[in-house]
C-alpha atoms as a PDB file:
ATOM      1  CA  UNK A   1     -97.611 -59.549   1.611  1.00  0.00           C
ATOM      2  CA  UNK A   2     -95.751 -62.404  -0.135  1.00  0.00           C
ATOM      3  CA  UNK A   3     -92.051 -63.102  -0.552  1.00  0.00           C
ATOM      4  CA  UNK A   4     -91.671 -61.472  -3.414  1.00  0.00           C
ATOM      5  CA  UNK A   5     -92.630 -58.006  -2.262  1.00  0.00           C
ATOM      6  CA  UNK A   6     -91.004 -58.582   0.676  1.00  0.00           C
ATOM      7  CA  UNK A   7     -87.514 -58.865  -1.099  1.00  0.00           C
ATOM      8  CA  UNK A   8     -88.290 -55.550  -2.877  1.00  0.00           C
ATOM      9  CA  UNK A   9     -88.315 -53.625   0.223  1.00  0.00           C
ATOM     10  CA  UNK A  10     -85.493 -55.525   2.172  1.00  0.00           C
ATOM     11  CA  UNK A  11     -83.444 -53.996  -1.009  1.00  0.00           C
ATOM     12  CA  UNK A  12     -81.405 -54.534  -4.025  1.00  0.00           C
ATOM     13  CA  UNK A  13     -78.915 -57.489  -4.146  1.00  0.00           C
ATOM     14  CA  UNK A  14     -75.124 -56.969  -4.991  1.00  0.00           C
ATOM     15  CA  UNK A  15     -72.846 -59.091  -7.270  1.00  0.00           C
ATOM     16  CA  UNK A  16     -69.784 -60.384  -6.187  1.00  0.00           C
ATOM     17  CA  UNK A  17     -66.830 -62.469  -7.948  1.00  0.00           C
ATOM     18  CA  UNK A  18     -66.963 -65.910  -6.821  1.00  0.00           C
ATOM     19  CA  UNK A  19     -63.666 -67.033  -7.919  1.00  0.00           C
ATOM     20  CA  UNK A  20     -61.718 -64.184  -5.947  1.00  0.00           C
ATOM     21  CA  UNK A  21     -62.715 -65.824  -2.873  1.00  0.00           C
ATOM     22  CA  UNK A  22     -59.040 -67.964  -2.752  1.00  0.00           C
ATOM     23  CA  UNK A  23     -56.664 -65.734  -3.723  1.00  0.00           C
ATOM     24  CA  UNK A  24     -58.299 -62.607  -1.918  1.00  0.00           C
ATOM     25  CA  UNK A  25     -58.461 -64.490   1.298  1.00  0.00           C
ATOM     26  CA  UNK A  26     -62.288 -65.706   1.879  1.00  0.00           C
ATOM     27  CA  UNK A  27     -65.913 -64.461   0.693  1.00  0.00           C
ATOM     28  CA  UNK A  28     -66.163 -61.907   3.101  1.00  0.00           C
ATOM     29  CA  UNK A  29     -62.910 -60.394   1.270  1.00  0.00           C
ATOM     30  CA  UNK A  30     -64.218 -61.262  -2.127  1.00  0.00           C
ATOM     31  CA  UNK A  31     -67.401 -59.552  -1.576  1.00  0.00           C
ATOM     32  CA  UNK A  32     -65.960 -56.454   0.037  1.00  0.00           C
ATOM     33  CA  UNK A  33     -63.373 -55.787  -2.888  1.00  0.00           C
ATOM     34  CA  UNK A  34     -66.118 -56.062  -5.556  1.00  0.00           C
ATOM     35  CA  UNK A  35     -68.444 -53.880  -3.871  1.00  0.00           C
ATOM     36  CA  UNK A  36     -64.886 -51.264  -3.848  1.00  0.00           C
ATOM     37  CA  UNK A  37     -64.478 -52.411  -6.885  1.00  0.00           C
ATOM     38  CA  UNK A  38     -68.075 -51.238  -8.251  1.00  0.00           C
ATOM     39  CA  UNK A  39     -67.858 -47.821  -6.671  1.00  0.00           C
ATOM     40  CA  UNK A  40     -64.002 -46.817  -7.788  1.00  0.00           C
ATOM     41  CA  UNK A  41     -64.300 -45.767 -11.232  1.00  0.00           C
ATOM     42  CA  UNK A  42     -67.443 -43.463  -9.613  1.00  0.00           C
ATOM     43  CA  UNK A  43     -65.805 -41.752  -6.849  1.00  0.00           C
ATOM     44  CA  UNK A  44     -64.939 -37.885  -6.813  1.00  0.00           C
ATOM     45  CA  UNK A  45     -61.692 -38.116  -4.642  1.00  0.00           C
ATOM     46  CA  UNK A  46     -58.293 -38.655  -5.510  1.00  0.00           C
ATOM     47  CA  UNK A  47     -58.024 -40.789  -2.490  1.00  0.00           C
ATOM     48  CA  UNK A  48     -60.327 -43.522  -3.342  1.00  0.00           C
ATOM     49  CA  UNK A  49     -63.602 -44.477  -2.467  1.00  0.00           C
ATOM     50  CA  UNK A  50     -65.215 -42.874   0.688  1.00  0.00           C
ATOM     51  CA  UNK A  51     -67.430 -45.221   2.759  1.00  0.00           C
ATOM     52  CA  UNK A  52     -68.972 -45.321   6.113  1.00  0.00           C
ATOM     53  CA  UNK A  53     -68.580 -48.799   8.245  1.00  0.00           C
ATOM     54  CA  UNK A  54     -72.583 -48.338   8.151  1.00  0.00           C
ATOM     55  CA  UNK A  55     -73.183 -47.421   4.757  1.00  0.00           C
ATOM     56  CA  UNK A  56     -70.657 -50.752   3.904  1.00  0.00           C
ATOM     57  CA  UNK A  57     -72.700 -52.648   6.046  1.00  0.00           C
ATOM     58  CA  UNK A  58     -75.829 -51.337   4.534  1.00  0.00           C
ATOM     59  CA  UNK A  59     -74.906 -52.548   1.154  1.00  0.00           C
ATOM     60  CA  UNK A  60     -72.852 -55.963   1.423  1.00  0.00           C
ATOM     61  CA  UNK A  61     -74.978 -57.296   4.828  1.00  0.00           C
ATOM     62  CA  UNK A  62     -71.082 -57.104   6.576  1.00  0.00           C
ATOM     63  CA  UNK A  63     -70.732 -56.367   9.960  1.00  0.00           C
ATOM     64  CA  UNK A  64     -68.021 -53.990  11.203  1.00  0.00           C
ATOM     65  CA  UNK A  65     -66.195 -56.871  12.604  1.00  0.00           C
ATOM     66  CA  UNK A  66     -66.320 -58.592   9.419  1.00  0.00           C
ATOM     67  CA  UNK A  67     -65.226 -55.973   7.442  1.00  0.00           C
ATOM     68  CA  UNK A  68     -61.924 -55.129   9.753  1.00  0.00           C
ATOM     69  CA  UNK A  69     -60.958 -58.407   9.025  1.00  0.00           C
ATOM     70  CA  UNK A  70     -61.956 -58.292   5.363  1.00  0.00           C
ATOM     71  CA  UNK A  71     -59.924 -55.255   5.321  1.00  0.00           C
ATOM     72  CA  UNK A  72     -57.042 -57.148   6.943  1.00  0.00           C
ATOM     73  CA  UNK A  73     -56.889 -59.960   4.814  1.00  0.00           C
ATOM     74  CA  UNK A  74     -56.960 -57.393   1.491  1.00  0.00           C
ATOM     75  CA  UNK A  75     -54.462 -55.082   2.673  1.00  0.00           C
ATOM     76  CA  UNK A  76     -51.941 -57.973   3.661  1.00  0.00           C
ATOM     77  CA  UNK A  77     -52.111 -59.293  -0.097  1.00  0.00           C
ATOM     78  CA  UNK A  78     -51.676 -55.594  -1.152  1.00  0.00           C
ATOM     79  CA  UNK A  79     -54.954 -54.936  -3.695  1.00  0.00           C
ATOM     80  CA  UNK A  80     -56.442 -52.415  -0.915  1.00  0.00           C
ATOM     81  CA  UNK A  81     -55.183 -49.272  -0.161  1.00  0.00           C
ATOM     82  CA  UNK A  82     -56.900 -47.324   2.908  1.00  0.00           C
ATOM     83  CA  UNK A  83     -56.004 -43.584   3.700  1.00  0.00           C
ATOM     84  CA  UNK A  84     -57.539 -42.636   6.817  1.00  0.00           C
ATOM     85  CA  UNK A  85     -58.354 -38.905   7.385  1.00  0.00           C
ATOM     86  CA  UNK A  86     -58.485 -38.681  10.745  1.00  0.00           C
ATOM     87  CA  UNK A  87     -59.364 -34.542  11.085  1.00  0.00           C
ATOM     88  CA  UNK A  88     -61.544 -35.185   9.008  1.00  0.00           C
ATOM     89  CA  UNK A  89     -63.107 -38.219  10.639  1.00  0.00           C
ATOM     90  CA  UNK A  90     -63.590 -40.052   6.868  1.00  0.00           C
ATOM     91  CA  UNK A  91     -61.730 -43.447   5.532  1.00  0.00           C
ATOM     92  CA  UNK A  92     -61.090 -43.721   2.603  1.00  0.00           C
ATOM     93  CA  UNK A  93     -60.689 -47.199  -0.234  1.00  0.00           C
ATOM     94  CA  UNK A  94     -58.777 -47.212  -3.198  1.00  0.00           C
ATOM     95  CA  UNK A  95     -57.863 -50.507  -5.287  1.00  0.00           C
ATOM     96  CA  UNK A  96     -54.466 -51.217  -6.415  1.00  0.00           C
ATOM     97  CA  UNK A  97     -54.734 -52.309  -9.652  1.00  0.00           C
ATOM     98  CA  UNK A  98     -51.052 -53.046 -10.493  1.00  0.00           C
ATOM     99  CA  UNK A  99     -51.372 -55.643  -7.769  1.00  0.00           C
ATOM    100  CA  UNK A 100     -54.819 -57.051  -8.125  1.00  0.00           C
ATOM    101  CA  UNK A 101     -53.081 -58.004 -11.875  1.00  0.00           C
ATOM    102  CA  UNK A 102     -50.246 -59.873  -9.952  1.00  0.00           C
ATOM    103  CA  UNK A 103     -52.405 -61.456  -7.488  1.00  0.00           C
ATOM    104  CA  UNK A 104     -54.883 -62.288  -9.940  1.00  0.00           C
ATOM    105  CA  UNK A 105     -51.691 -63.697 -12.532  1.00  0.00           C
ATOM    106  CA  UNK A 106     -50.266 -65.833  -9.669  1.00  0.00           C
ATOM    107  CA  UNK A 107     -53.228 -67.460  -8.786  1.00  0.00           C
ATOM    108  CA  UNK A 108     -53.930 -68.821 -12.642  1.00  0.00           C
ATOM    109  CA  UNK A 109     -50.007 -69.676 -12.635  1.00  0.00           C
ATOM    110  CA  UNK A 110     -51.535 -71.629  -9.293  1.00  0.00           C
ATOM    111  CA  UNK A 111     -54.126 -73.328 -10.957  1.00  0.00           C
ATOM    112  CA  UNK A 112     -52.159 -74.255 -13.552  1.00  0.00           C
ATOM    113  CA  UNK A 113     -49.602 -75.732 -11.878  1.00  0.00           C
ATOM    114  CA  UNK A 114     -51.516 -77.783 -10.087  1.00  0.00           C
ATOM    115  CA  UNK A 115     -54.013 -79.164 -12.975  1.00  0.00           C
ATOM    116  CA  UNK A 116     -50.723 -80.029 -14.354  1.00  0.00           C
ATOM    117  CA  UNK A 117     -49.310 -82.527 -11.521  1.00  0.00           C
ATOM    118  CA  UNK A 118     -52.953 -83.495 -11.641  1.00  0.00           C
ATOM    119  CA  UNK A 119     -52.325 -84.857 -15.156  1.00  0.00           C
ATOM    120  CA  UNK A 120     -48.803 -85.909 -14.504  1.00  0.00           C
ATOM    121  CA  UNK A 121     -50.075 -88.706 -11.593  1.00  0.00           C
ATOM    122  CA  UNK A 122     -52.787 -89.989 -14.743  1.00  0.00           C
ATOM    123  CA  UNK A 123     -49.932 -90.606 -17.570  1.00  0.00           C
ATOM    124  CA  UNK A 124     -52.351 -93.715 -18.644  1.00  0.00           C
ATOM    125  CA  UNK A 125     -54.794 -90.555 -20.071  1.00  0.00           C
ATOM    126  CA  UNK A 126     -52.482 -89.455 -22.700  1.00  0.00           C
ATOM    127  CA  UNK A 127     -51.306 -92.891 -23.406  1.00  0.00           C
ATOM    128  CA  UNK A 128     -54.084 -94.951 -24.540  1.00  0.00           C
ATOM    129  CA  UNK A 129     -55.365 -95.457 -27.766  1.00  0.00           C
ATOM    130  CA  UNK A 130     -59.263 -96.306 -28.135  1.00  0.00           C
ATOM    131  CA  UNK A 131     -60.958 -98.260 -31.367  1.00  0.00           C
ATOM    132  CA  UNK A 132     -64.202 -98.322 -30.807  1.00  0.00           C
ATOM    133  CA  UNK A 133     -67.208-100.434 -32.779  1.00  0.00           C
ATOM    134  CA  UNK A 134     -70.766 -98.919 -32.276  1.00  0.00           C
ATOM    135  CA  UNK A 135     -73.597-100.769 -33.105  1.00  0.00           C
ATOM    136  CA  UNK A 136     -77.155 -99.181 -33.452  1.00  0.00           C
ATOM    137  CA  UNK A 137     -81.019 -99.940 -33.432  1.00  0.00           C
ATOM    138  CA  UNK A 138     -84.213 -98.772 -33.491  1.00  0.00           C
ATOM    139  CA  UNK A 139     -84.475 -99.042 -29.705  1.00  0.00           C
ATOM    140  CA  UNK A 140     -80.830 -98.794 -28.601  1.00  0.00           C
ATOM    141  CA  UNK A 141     -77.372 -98.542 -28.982  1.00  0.00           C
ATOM    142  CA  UNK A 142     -74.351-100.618 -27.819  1.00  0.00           C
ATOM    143  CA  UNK A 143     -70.627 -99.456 -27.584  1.00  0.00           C
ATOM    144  CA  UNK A 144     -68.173-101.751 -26.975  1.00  0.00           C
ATOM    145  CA  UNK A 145     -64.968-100.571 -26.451  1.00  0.00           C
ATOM    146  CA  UNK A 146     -61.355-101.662 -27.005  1.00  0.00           C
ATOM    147  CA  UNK A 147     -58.494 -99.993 -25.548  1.00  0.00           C
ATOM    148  CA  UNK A 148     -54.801-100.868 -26.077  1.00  0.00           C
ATOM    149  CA  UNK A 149     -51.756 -99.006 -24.928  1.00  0.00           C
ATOM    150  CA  UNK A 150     -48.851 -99.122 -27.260  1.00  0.00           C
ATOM    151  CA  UNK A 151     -46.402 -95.316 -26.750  1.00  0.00           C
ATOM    152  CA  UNK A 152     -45.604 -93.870 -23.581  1.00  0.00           C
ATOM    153  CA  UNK A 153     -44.435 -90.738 -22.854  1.00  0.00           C
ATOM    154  CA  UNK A 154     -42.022 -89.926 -20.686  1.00  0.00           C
ATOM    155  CA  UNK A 155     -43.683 -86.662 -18.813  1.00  0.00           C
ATOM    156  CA  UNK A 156     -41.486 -83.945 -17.805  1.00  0.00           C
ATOM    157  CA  UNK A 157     -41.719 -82.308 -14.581  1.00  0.00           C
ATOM    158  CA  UNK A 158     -42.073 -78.232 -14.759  1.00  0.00           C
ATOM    159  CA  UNK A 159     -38.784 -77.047 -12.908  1.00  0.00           C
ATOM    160  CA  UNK A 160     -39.497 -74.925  -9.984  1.00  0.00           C
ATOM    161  CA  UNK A 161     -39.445 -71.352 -10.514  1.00  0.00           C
ATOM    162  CA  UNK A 162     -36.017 -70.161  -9.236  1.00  0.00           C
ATOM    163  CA  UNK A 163     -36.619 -67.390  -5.872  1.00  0.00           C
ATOM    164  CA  UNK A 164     -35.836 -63.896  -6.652  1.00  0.00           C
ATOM    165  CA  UNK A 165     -32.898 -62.511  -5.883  1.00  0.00           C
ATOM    166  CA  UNK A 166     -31.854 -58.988  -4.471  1.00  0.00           C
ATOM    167  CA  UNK A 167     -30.549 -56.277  -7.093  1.00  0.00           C
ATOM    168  CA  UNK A 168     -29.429 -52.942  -7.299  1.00  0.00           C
ATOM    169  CA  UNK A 169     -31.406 -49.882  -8.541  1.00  0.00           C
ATOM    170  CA  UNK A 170     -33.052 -51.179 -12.103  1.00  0.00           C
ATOM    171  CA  UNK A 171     -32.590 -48.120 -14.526  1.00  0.00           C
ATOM    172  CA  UNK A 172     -36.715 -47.999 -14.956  1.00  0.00           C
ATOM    173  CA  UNK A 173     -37.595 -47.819 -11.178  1.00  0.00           C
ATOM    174  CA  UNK A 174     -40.032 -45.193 -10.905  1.00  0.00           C
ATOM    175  CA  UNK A 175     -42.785 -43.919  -8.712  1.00  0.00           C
ATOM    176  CA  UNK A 176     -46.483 -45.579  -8.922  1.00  0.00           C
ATOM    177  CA  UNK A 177     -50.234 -44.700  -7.646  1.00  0.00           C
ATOM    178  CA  UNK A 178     -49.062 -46.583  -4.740  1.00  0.00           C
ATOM    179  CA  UNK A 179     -46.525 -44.547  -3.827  1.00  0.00           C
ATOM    180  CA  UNK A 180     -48.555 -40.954  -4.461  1.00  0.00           C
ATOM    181  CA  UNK A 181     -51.096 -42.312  -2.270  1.00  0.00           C
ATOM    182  CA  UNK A 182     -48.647 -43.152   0.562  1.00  0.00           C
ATOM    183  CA  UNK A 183     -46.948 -39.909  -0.013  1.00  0.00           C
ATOM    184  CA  UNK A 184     -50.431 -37.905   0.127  1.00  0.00           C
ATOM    185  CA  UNK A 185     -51.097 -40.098   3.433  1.00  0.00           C
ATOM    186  CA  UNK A 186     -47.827 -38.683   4.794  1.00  0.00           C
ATOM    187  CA  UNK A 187     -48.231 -35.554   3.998  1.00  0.00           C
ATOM    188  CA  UNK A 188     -44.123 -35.199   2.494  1.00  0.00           C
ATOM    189  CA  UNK A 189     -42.939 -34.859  -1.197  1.00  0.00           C
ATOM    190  CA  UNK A 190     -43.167 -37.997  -3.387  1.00  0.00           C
ATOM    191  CA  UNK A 191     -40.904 -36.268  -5.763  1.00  0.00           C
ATOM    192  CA  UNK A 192     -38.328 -35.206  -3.678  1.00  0.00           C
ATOM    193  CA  UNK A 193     -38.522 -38.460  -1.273  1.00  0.00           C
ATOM    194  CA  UNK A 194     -37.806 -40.351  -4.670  1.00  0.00           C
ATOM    195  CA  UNK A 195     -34.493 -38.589  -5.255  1.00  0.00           C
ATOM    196  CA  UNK A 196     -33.294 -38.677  -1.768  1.00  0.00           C
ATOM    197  CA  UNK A 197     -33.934 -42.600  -1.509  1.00  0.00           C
ATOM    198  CA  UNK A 198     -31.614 -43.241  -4.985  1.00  0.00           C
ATOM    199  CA  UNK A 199     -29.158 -41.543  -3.953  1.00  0.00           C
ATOM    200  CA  UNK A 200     -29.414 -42.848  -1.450  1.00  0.00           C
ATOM    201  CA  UNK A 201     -29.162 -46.596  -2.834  1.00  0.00           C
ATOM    202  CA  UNK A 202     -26.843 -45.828  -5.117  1.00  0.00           C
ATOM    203  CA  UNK A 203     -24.270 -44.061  -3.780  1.00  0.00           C
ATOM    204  CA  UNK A 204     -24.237 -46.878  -0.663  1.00  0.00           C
ATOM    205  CA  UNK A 205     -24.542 -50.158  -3.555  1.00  0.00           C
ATOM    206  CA  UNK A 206     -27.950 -50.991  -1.819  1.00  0.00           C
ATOM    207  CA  UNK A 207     -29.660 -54.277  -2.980  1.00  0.00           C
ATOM    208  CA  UNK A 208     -33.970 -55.379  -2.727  1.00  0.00           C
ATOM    209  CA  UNK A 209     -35.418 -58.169  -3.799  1.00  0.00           C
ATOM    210  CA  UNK A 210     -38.713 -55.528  -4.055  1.00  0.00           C
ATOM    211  CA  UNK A 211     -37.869 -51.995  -4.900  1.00  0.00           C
ATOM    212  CA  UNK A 212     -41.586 -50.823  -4.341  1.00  0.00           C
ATOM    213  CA  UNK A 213     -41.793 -52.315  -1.235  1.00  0.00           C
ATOM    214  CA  UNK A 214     -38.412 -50.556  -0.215  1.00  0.00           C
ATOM    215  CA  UNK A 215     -39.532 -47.041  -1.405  1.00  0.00           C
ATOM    216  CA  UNK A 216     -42.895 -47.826   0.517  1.00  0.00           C
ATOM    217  CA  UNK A 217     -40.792 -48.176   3.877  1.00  0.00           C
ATOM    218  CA  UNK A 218     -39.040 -44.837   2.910  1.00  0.00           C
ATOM    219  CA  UNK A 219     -41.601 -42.706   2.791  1.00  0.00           C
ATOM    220  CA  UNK A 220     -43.394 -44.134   5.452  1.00  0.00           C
ATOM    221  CA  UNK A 221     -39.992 -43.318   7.674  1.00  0.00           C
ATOM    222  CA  UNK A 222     -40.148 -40.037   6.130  1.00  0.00           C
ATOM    223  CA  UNK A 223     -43.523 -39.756   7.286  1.00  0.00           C
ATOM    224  CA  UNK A 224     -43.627 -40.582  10.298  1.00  0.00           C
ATOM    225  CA  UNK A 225     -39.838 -38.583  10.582  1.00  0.00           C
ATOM    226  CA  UNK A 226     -41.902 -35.858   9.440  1.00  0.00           C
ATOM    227  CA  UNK A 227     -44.479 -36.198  12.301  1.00  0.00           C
ATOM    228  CA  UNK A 228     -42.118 -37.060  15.847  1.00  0.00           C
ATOM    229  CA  UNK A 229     -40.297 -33.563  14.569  1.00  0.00           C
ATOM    230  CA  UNK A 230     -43.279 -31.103  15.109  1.00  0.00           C
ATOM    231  CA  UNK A 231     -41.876 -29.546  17.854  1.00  0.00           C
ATOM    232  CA  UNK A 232     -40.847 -25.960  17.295  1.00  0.00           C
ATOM    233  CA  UNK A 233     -38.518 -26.176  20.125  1.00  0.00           C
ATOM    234  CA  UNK A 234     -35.911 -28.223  18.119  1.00  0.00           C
ATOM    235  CA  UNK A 235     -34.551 -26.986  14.977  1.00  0.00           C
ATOM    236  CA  UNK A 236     -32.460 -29.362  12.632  1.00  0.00           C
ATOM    237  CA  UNK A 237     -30.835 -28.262   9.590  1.00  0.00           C
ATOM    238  CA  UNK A 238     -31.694 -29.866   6.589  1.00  0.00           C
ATOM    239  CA  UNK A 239     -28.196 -31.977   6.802  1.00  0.00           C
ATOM    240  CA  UNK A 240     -28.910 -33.048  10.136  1.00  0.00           C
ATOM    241  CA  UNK A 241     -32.790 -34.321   9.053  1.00  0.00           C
ATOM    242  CA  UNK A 242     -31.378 -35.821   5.471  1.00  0.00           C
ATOM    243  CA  UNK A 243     -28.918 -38.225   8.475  1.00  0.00           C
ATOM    244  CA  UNK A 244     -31.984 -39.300  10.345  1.00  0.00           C
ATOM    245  CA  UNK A 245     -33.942 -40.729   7.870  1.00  0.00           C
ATOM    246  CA  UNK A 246     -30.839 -42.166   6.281  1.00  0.00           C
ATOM    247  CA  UNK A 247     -30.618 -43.600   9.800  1.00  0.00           C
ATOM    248  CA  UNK A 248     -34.198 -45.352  10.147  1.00  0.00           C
ATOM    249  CA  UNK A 249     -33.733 -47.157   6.926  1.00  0.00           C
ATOM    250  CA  UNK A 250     -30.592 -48.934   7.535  1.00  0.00           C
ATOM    251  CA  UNK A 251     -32.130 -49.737  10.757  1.00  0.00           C
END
């Protein structure tokens, strides 16, 4: 048997974006969010992607510990969302596209920045002006160039970006896939949740740098609220439960 036929039973190989390896954290990462990537627009849940640790393993060549900490690394930056049903014993994948985009947009902003101080320690590059005299033969060719520098120009550097400040409710805050999927994970109402937290903000002048992120902490205090209250034992009124959870978030 020679390599070749060897290779067709070991499998088919995957593809795998090269260049998400920085922002997303590593290859491992990169190759473990284009694999998710691949199988999202084919999966039959609202939830995401369903996968096995095995059947992940089976298809990328990543171990389970390798994939925990692939998992790590793309949840911290935000472009993986994972919903785990634990009755159900099943995990769930689903890809954040609103934030891959931002991710993906900072990075270039990144490169840019960067090819551009690159260019701003060479100013003799855009300052030189070449005249050059070529002379050819049958057998070869000599250049001989003359280079004289006559203009500068003085280069500019790109003020720094100015950090974001905190701001009250913006008029067009509303909810997001994010959000649904946190609310689904919680088991509570993303529409109701949504008009407790601005009134919430509003009617005590409350201020975030990130609104999404803020809503994310609400619902997961509603949540988990939700779940420490199961207890038919105690009974609290609506009032009394609306206090609580205005209580864990100015915590």
């Amino acid at each position: 048997m020679n390599a070749s036929e060897i290779l067709k039973l070991i499998g088919r190989p995957i593809a795998y974006y090269p260049k998400l390896a920085k922002p997303l954290g590593g290859v491992n990462p990169a190759v473990l969010f284009s694999q998710l990537f691949y199988w999202q627009d084919k999966a039959t849940s609202d939830l995401g992607v369903y996968k096995t640790r095995d059947e992940i393993e089976d298809e990328t060549g990543l171990s389970h510990n390798e994939q925990r900490t692939a998992i790590k690394k793309l949840c911290k930056r935000g472009v993986l969302i994972v919903i785990e049903k634990r009755l159900e014993h099943k995990t769930f994948y689903k890809i954040d596209n609103e934030k891959v985009n931002q991710v993906l947009s900072d990075f270039a902003i990144s490169i840019t920045q960067s090819s551009r101080q690159l260019d701003s320690s060479h100013p003799e590059l855009y300052n030189v002006d070449a005249e050059m005299t070529t002379k050819s033969s049958s057998l070869d060719q000599e250049i001989t160039t003359k280079t004289t520098t006559e203009n500068t120009t003085n280069i500019i550097a790109e003020k720094p970006q100015k950090p974001k400040r905190a701001c009250q409710l913006p008029d067009n805050f509303k909810t997001n896939e994010h959000h649904r999927c946190i609310a689904l994970n919680e088991n509570i109402d993303l529409d109701t949740e949504f008009i407790k937290f601005k009134d919430y903000c509003l009617a005590n002048g409350k201020k975030y740098i990130d609104w999404n992120a803020a809503f994310n902490n609400w619902l997961r205090n509603a949540g988990g609220y939700k779940k420490s209250n199961k207890s038919p034992s105690k009974f609290m009124t609506l009032a009394e439960r609306n206090r609580a959870v205005l209580e864990s978030m100015r915590s």
